[in-house]
PDB file of N, CA and C in Angstrom:
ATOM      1  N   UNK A   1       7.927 -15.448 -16.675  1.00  0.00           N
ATOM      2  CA  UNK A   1       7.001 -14.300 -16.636  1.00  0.00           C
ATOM      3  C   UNK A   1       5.775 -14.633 -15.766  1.00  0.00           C
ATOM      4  N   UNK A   2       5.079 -16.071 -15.949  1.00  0.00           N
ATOM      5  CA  UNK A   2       4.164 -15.896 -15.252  1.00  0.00           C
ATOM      6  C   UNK A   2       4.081 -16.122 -13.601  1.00  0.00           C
ATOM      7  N   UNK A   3       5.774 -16.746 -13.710  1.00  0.00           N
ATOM      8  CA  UNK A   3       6.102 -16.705 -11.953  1.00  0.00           C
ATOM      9  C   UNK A   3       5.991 -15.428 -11.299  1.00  0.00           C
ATOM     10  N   UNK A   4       6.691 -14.418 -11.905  1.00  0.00           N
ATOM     11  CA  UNK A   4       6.654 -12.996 -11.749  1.00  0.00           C
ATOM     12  C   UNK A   4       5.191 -12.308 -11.285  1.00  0.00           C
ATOM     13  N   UNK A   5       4.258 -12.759 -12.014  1.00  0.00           N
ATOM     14  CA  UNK A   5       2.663 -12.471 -11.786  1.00  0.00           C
ATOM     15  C   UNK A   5       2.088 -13.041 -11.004  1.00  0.00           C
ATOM     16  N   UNK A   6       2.726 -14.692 -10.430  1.00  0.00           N
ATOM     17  CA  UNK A   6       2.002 -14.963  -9.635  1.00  0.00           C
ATOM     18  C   UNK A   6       2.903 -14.934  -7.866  1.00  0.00           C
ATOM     19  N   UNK A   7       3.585 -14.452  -8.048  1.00  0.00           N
ATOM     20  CA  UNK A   7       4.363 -13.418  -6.429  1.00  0.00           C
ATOM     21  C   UNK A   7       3.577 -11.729  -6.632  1.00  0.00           C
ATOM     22  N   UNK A   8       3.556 -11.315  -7.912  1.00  0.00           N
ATOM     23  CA  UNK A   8       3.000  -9.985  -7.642  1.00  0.00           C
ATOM     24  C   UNK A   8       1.337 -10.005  -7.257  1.00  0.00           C
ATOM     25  N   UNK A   9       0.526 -10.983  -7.340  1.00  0.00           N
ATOM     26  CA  UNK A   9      -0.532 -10.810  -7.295  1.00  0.00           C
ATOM     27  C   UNK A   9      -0.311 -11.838  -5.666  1.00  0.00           C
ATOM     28  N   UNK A  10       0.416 -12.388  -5.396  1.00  0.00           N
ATOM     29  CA  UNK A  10       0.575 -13.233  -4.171  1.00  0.00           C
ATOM     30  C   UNK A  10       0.512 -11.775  -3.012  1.00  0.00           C
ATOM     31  N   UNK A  11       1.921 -10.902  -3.189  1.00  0.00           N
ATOM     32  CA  UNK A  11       2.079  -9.742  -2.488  1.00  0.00           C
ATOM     33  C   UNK A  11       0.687  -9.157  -2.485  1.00  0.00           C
ATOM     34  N   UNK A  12       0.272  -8.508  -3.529  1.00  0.00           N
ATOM     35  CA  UNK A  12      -1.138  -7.802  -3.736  1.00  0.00           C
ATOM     36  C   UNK A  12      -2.164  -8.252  -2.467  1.00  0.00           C
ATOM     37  N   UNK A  13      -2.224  -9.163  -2.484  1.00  0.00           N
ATOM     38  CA  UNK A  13      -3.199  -9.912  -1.482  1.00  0.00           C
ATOM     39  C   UNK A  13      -2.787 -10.318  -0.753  1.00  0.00           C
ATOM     40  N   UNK A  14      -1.707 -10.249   0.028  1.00  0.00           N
ATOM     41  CA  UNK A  14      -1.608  -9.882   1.775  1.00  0.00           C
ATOM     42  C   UNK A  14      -0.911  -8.649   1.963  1.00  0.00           C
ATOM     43  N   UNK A  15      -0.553  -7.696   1.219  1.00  0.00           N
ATOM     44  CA  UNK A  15      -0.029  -6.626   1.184  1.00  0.00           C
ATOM     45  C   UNK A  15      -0.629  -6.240   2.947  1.00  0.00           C
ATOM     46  N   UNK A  16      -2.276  -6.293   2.628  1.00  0.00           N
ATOM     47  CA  UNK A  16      -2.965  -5.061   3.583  1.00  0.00           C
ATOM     48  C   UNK A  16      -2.881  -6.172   5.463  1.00  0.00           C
ATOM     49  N   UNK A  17      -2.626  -7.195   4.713  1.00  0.00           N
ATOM     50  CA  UNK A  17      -1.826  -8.013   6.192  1.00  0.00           C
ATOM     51  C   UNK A  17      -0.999  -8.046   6.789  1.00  0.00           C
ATOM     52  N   UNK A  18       0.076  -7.160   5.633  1.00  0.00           N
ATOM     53  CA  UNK A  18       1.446  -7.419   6.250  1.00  0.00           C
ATOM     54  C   UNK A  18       1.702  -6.272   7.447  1.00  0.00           C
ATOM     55  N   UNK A  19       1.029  -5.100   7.363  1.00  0.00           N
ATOM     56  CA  UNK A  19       1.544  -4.319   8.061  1.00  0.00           C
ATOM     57  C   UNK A  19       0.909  -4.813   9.718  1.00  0.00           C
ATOM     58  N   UNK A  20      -0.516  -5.279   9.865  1.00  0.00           N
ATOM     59  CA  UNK A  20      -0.716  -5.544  10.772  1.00  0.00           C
ATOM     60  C   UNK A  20       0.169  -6.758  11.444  1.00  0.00           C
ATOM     61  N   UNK A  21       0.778  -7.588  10.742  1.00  0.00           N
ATOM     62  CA  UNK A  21       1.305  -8.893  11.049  1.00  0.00           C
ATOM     63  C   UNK A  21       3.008  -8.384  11.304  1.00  0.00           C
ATOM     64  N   UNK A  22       3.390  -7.515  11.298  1.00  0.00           N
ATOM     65  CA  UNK A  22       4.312  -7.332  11.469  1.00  0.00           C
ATOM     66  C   UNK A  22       4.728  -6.064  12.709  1.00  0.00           C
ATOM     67  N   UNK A  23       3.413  -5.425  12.537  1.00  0.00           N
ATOM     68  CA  UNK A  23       3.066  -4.659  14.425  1.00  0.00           C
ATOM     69  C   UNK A  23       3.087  -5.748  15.009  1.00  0.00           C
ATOM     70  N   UNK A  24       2.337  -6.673  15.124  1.00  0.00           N
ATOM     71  CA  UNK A  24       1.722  -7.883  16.155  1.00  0.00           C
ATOM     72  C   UNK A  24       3.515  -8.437  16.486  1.00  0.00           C
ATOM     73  N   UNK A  25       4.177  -8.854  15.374  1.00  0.00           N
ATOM     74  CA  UNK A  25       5.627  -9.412  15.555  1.00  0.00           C
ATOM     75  C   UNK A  25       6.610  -8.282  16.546  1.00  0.00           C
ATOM     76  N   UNK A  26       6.335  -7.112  16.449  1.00  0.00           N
ATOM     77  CA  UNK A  26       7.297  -6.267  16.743  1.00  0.00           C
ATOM     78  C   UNK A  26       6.649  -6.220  18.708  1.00  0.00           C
ATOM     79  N   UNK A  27       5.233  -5.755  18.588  1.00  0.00           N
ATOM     80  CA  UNK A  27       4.932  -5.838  19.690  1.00  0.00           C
ATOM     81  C   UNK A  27       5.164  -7.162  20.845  1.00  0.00           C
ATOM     82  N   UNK A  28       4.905  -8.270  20.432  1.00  0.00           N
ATOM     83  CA  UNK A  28       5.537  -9.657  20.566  1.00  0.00           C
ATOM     84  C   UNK A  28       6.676  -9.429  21.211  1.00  0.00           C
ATOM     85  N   UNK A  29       8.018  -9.198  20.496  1.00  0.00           N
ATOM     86  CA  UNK A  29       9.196  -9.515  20.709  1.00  0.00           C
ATOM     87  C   UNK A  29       9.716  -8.111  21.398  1.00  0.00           C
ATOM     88  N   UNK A  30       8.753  -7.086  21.652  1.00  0.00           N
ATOM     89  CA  UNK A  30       9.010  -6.065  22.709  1.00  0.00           C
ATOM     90  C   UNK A  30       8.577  -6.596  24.024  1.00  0.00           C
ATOM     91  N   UNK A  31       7.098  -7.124  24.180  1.00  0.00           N
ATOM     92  CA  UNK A  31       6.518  -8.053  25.502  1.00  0.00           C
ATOM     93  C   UNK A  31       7.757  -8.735  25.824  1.00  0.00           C
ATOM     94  N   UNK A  32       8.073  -9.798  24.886  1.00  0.00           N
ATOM     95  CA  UNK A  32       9.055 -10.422  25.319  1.00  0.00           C
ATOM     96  C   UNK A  32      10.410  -9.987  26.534  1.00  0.00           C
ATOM     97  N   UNK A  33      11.194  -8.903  25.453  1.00  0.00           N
ATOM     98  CA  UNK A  33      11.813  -8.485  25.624  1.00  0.00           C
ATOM     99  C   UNK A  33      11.825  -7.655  27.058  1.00  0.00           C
ATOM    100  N   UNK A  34      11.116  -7.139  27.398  1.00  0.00           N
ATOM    101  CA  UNK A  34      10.317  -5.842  28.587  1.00  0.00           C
ATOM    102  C   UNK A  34      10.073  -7.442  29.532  1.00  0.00           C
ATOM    103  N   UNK A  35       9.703  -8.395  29.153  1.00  0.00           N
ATOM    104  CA  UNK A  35       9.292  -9.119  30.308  1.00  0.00           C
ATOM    105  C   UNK A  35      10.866 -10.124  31.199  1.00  0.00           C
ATOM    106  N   UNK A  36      11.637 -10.037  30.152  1.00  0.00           N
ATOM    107  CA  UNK A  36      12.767 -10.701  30.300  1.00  0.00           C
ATOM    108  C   UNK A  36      13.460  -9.761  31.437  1.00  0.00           C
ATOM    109  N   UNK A  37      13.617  -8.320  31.060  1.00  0.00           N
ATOM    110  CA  UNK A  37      13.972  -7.281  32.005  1.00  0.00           C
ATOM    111  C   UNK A  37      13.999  -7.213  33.020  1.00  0.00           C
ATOM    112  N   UNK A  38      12.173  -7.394  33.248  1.00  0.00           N
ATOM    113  CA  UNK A  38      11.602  -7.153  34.563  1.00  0.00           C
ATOM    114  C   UNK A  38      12.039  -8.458  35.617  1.00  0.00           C
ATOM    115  N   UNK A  39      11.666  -9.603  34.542  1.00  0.00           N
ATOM    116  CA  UNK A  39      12.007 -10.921  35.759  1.00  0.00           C
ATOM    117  C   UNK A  39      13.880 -10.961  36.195  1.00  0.00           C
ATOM    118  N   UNK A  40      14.091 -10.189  35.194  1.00  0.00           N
ATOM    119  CA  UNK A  40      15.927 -10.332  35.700  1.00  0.00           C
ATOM    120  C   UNK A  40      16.118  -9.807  36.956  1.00  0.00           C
ATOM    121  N   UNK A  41      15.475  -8.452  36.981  1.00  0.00           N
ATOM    122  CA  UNK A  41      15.681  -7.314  37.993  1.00  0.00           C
ATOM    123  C   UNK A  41      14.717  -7.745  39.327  1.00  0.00           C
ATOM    124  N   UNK A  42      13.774  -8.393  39.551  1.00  0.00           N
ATOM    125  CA  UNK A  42      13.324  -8.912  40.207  1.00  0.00           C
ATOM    126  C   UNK A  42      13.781  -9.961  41.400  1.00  0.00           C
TER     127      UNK A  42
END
């Protein structure tokens, strides 16, 4: 039980991080991706 409370209060407090940290990942691996493109076609 108190493992349970201490992941829910773990989540709780980066909850409001995760969404930014996971734009930053997506945008990342789009740069990436878009840059891989360009140098192919180049």
């Amino acid at each position: 039980m108190s493992k349970e409370k201490e992941q829910y209060s773990f989540w709780t407090k980066y909850k409001k991080f995760a969404g930014t940290e996971i734009a930053l990942y997506v945008i990342m691996v789009v740069g990436i991706v878009l840059g891989i493109i360009i140098f192919s076609y180049l």
